[in-house]
PDB file of N, CA and C in Angstrom:
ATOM      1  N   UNK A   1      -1.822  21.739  25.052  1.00  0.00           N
ATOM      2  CA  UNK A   1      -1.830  20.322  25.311  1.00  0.00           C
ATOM      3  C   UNK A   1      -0.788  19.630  24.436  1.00  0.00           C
ATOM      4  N   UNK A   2      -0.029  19.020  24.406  1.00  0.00           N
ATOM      5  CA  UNK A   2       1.237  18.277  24.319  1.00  0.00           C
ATOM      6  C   UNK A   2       0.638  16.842  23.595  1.00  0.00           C
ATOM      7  N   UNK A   3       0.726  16.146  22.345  1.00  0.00           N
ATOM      8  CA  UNK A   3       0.386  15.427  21.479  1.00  0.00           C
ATOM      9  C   UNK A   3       0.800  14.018  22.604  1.00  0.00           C
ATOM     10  N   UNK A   4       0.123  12.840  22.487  1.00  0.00           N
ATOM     11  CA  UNK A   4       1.294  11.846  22.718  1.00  0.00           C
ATOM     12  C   UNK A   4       1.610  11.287  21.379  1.00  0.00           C
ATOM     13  N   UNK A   5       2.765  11.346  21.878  1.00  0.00           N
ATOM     14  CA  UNK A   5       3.795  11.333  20.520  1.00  0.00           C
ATOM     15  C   UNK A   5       4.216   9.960  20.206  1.00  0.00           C
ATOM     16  N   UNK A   6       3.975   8.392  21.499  1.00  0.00           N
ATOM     17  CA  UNK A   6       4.137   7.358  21.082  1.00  0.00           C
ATOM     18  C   UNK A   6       2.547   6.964  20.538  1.00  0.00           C
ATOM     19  N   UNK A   7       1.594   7.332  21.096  1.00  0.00           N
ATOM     20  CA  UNK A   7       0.348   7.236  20.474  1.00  0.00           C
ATOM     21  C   UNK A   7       0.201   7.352  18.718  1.00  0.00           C
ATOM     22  N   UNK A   8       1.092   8.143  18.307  1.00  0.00           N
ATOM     23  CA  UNK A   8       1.137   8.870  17.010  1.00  0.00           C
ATOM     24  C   UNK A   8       2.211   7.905  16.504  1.00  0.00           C
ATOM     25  N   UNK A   9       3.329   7.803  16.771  1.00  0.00           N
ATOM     26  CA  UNK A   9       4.221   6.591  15.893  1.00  0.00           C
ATOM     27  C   UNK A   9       3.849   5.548  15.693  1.00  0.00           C
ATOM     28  N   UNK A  10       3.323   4.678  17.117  1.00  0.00           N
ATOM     29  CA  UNK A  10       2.817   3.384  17.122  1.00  0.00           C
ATOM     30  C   UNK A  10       1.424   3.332  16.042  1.00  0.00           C
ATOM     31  N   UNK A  11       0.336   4.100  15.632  1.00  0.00           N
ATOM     32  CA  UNK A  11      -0.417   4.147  15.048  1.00  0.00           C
ATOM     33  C   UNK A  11       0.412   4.238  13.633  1.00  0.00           C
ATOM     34  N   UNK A  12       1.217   5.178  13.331  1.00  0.00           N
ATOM     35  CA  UNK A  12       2.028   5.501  12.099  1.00  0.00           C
ATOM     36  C   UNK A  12       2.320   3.854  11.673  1.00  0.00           C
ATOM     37  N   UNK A  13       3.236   3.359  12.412  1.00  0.00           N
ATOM     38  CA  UNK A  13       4.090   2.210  12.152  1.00  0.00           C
ATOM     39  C   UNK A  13       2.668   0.989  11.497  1.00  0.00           C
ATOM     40  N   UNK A  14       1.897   1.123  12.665  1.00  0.00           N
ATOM     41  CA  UNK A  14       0.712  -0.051  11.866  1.00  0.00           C
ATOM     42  C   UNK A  14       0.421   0.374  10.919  1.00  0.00           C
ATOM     43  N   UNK A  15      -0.204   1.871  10.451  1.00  0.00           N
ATOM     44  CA  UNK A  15      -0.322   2.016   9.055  1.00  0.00           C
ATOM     45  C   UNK A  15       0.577   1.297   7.901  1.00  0.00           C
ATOM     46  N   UNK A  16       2.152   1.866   8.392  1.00  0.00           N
ATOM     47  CA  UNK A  16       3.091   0.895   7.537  1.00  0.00           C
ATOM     48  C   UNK A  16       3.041  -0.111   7.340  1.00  0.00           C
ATOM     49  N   UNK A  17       2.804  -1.096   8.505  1.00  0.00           N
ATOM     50  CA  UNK A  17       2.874  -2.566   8.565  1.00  0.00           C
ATOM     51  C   UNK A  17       2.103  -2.924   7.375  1.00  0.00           C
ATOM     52  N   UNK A  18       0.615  -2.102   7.435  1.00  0.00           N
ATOM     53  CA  UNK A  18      -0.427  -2.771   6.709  1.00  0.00           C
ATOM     54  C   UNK A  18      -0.243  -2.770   5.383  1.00  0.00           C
ATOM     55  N   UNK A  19       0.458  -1.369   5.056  1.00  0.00           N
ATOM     56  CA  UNK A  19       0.042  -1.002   3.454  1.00  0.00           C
ATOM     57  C   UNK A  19       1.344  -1.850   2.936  1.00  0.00           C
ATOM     58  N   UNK A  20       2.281  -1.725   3.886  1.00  0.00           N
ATOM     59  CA  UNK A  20       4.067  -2.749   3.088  1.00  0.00           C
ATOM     60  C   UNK A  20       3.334  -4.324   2.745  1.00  0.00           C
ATOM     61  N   UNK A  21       2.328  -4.730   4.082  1.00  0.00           N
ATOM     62  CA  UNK A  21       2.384  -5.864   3.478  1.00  0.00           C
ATOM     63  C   UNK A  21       1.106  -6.169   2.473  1.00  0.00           C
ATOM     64  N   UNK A  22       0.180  -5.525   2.091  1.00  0.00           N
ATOM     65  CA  UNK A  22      -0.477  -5.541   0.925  1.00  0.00           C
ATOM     66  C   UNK A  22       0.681  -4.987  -0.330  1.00  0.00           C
ATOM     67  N   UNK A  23       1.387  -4.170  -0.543  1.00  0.00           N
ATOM     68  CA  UNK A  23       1.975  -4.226  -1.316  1.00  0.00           C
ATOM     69  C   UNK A  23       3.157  -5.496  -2.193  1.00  0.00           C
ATOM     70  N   UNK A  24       3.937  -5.912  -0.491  1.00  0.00           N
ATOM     71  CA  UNK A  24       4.055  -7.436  -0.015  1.00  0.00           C
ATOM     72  C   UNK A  24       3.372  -8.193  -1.207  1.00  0.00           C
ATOM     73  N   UNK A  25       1.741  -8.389  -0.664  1.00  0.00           N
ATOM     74  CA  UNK A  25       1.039  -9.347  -1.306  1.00  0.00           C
ATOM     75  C   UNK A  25       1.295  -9.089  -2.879  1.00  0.00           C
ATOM     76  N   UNK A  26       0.696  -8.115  -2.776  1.00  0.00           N
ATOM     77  CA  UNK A  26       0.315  -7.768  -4.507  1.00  0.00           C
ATOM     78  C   UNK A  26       1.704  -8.163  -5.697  1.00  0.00           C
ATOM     79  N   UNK A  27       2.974  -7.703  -5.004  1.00  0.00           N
ATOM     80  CA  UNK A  27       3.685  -7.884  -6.106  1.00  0.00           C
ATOM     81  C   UNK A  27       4.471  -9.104  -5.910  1.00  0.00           C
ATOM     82  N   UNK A  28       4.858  -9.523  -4.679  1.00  0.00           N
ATOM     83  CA  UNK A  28       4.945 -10.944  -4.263  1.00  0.00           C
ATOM     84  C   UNK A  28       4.669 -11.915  -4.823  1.00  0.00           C
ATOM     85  N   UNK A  29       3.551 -11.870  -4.310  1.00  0.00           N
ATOM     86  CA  UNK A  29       2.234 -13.142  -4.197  1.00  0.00           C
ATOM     87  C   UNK A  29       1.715 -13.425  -5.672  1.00  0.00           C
ATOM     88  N   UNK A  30       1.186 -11.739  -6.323  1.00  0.00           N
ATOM     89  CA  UNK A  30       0.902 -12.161  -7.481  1.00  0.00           C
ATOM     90  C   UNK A  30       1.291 -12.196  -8.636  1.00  0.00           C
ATOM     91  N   UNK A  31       2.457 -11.502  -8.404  1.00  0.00           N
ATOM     92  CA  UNK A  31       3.638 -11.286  -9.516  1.00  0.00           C
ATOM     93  C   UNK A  31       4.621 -12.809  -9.887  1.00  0.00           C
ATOM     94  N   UNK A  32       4.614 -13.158  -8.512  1.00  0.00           N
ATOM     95  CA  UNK A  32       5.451 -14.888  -8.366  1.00  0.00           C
ATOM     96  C   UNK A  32       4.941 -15.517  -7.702  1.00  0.00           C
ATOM     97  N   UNK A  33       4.552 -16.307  -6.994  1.00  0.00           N
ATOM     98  CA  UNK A  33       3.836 -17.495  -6.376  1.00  0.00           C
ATOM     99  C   UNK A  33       2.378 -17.212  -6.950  1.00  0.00           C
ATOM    100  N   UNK A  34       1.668 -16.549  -7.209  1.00  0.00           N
ATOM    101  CA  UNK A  34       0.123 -16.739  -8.121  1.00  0.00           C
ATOM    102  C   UNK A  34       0.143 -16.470  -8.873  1.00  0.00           C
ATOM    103  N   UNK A  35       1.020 -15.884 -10.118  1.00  0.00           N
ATOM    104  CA  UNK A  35       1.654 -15.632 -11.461  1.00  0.00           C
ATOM    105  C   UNK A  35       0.541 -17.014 -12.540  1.00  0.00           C
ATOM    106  N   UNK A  36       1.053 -18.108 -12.073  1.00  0.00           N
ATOM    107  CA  UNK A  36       0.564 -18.929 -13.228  1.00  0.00           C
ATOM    108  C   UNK A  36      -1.119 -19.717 -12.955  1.00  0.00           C
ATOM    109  N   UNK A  37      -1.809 -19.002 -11.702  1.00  0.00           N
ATOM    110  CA  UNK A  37      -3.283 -19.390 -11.658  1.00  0.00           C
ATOM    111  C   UNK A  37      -3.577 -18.050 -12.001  1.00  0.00           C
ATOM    112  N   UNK A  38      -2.927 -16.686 -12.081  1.00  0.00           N
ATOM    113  CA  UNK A  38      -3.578 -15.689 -12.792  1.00  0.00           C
ATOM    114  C   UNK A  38      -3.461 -15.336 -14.203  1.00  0.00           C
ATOM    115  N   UNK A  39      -2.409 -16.001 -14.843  1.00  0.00           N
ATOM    116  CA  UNK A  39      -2.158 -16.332 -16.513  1.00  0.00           C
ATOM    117  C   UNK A  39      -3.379 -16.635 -17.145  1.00  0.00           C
ATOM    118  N   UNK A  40      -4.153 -17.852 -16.167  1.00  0.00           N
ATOM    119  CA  UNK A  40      -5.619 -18.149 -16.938  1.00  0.00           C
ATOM    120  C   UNK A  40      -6.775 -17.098 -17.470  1.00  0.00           C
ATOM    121  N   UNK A  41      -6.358 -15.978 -16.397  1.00  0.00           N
ATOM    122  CA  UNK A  41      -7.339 -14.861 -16.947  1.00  0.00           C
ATOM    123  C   UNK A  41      -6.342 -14.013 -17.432  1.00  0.00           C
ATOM    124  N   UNK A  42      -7.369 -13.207 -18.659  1.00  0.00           N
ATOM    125  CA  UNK A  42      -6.489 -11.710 -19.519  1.00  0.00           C
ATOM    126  C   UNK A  42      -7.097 -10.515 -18.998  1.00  0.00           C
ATOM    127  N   UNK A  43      -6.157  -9.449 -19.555  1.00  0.00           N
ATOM    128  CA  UNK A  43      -6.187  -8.327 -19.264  1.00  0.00           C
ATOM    129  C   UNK A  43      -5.423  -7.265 -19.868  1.00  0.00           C
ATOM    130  N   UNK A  44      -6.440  -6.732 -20.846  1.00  0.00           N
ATOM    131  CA  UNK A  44      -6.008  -6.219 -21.858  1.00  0.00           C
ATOM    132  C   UNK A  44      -5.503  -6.695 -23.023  1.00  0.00           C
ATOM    133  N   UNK A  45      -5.700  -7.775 -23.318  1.00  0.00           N
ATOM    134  CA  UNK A  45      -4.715  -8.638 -24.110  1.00  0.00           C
ATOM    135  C   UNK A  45      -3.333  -9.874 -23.146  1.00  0.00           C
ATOM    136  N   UNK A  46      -2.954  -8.790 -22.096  1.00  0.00           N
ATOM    137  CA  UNK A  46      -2.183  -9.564 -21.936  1.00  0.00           C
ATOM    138  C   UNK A  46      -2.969 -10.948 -20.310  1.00  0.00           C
ATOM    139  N   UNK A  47      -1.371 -12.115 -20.135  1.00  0.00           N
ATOM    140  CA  UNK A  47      -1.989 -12.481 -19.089  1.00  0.00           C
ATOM    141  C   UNK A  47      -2.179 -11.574 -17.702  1.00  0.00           C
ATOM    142  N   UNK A  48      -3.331 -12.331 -16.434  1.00  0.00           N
ATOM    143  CA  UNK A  48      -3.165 -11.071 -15.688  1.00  0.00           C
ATOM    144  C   UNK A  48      -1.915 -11.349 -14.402  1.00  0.00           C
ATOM    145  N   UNK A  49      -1.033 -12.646 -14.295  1.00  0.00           N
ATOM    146  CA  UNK A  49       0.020 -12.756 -13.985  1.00  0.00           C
ATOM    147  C   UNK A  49       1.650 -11.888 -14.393  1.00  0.00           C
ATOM    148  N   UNK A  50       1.446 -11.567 -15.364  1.00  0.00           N
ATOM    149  CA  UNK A  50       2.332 -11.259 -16.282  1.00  0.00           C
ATOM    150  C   UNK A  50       2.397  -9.708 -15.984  1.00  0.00           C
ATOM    151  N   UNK A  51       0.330  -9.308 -15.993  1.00  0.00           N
ATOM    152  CA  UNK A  51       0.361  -7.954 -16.063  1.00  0.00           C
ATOM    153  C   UNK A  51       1.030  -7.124 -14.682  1.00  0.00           C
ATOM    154  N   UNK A  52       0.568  -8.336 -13.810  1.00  0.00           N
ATOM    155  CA  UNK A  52       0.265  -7.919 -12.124  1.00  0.00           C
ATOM    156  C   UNK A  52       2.242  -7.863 -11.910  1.00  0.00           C
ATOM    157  N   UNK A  53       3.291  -8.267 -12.524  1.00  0.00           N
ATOM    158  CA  UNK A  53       4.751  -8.932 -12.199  1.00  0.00           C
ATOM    159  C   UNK A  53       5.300  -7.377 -13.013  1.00  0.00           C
ATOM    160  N   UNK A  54       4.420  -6.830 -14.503  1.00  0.00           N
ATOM    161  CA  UNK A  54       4.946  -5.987 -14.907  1.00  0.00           C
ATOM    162  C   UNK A  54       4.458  -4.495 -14.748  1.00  0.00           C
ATOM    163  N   UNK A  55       3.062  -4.453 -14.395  1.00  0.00           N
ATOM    164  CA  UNK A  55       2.262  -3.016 -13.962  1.00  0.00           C
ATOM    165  C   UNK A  55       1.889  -2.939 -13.119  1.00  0.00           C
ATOM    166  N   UNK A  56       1.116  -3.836 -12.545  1.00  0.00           N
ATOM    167  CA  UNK A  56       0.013  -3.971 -11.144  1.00  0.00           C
ATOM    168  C   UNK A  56       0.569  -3.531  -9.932  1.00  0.00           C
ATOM    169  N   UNK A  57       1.602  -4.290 -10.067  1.00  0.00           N
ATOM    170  CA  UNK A  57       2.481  -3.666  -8.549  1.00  0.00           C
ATOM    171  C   UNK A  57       2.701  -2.432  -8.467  1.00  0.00           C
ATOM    172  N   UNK A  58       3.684  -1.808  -9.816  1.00  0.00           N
ATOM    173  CA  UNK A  58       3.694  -0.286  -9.425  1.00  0.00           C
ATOM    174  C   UNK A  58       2.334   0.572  -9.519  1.00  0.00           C
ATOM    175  N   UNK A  59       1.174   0.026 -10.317  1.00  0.00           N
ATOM    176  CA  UNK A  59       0.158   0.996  -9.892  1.00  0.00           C
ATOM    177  C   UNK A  59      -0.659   0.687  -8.341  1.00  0.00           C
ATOM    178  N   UNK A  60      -0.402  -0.702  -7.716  1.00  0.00           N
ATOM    179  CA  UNK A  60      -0.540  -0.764  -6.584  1.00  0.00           C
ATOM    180  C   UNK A  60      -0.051  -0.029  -5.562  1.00  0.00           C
ATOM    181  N   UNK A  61       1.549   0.253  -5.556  1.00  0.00           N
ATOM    182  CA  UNK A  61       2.699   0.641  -5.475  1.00  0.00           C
ATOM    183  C   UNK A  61       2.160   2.018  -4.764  1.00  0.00           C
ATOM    184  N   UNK A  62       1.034   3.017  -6.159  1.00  0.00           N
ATOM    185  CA  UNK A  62       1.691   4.735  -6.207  1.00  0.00           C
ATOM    186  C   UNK A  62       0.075   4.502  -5.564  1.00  0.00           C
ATOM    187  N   UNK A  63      -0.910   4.024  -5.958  1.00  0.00           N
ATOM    188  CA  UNK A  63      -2.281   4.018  -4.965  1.00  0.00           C
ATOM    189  C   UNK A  63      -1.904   3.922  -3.198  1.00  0.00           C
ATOM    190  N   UNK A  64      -1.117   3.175  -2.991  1.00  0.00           N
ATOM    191  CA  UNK A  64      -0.741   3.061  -1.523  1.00  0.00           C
ATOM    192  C   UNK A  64      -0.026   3.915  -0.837  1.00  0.00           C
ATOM    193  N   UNK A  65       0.728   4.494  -2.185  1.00  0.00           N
ATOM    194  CA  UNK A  65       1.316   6.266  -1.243  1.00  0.00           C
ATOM    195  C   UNK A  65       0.223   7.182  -1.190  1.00  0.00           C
ATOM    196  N   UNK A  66      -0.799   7.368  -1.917  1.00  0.00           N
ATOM    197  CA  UNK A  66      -1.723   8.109  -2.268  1.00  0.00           C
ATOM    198  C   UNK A  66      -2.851   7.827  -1.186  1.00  0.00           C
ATOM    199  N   UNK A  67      -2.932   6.451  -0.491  1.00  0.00           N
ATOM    200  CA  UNK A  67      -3.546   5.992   0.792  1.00  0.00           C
ATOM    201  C   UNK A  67      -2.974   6.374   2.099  1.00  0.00           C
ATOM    202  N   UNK A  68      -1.697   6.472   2.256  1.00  0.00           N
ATOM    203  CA  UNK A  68      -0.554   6.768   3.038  1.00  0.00           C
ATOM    204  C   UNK A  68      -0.342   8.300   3.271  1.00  0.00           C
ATOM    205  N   UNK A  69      -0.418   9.056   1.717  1.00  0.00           N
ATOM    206  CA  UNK A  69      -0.510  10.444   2.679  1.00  0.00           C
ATOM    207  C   UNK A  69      -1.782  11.180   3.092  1.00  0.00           C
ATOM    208  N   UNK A  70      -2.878  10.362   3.112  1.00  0.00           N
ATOM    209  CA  UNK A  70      -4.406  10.551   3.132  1.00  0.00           C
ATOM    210  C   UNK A  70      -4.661  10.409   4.743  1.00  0.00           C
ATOM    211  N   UNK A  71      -3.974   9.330   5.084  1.00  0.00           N
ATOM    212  CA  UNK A  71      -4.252   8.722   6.151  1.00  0.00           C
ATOM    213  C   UNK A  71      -3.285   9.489   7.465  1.00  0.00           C
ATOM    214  N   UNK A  72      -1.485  10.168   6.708  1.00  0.00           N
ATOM    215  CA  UNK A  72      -1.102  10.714   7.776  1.00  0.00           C
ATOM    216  C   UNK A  72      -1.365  12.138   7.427  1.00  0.00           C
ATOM    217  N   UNK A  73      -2.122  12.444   6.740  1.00  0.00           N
ATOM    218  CA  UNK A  73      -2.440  14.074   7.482  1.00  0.00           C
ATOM    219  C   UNK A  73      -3.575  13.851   7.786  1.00  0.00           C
ATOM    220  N   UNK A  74      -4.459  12.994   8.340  1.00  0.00           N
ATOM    221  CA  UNK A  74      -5.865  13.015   9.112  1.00  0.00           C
ATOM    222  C   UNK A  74      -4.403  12.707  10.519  1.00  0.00           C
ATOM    223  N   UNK A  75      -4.373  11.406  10.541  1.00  0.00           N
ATOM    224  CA  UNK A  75      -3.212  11.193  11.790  1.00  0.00           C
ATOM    225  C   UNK A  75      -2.626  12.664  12.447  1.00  0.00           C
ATOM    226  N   UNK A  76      -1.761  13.269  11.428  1.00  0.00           N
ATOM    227  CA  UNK A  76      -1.225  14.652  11.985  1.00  0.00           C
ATOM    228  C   UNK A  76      -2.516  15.622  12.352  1.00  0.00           C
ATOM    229  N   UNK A  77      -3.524  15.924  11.768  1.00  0.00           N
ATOM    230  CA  UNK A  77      -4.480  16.486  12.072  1.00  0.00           C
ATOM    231  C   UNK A  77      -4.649  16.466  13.530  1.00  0.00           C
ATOM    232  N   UNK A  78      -5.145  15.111  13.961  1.00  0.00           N
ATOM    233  CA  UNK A  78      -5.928  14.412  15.158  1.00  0.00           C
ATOM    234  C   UNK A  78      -4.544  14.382  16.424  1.00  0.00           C
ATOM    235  N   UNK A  79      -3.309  14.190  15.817  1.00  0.00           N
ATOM    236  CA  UNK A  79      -2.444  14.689  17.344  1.00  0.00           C
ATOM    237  C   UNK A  79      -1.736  15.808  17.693  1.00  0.00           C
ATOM    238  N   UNK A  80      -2.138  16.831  16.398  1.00  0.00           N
ATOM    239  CA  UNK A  80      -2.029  18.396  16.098  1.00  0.00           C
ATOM    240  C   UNK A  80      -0.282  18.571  15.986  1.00  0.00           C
ATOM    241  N   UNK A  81       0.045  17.381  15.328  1.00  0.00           N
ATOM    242  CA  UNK A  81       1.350  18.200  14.717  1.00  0.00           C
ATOM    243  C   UNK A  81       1.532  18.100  13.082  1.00  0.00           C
ATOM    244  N   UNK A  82       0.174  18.718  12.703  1.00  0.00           N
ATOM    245  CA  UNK A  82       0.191  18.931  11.334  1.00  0.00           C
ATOM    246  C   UNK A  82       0.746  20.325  10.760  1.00  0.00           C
ATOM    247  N   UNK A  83       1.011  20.439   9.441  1.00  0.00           N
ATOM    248  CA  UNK A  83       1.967  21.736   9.070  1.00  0.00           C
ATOM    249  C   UNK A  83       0.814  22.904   9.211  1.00  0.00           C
ATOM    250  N   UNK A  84       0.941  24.164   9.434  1.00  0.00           N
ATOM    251  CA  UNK A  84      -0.113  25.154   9.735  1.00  0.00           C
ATOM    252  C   UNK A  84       0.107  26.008   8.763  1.00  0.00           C
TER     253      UNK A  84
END
């Protein structure tokens, strides 16, 4: 049986959409435009604007690849062009 193979990209691509634009958000949003309503709270010592502009994102960042290759080898699994 023969995968459909736009079934499998088009699903791929929304995965992308989703996780680019939470990442989007996270270092965006809270790194610069919510930077100074998240200053009010700490974290770790430091503010959590500050933290989110200098750490948050990249540990957001490596969690979302870590979501990403979770999600395409169930994907490859389910349209059977996973590695054997």
């Amino acid at each position: 049986m023969k995968p459909d193979l736009k079934k499998y990209w088009s699903r791929n691509l929304k995965y992308l959409l989703i996780l680019l634009s939470v990442w989007f958000i996270v270092s965006y949003g809270a790194g610069i435009l919510f930077a100074e309503q998240l200053n009010s709270i700490r974290m770790g010592g430091f503010k959590l604007g500050f933290w989110f502009a200098q750490q948050g994102s990249i540990y957001v960042f490596v969690v979302l690849i870590l979501i990403y290759v979770r999600l395409m080898n169930k994907l490859d699994k389910e349209f059977d062009v996973d590695e054997k």
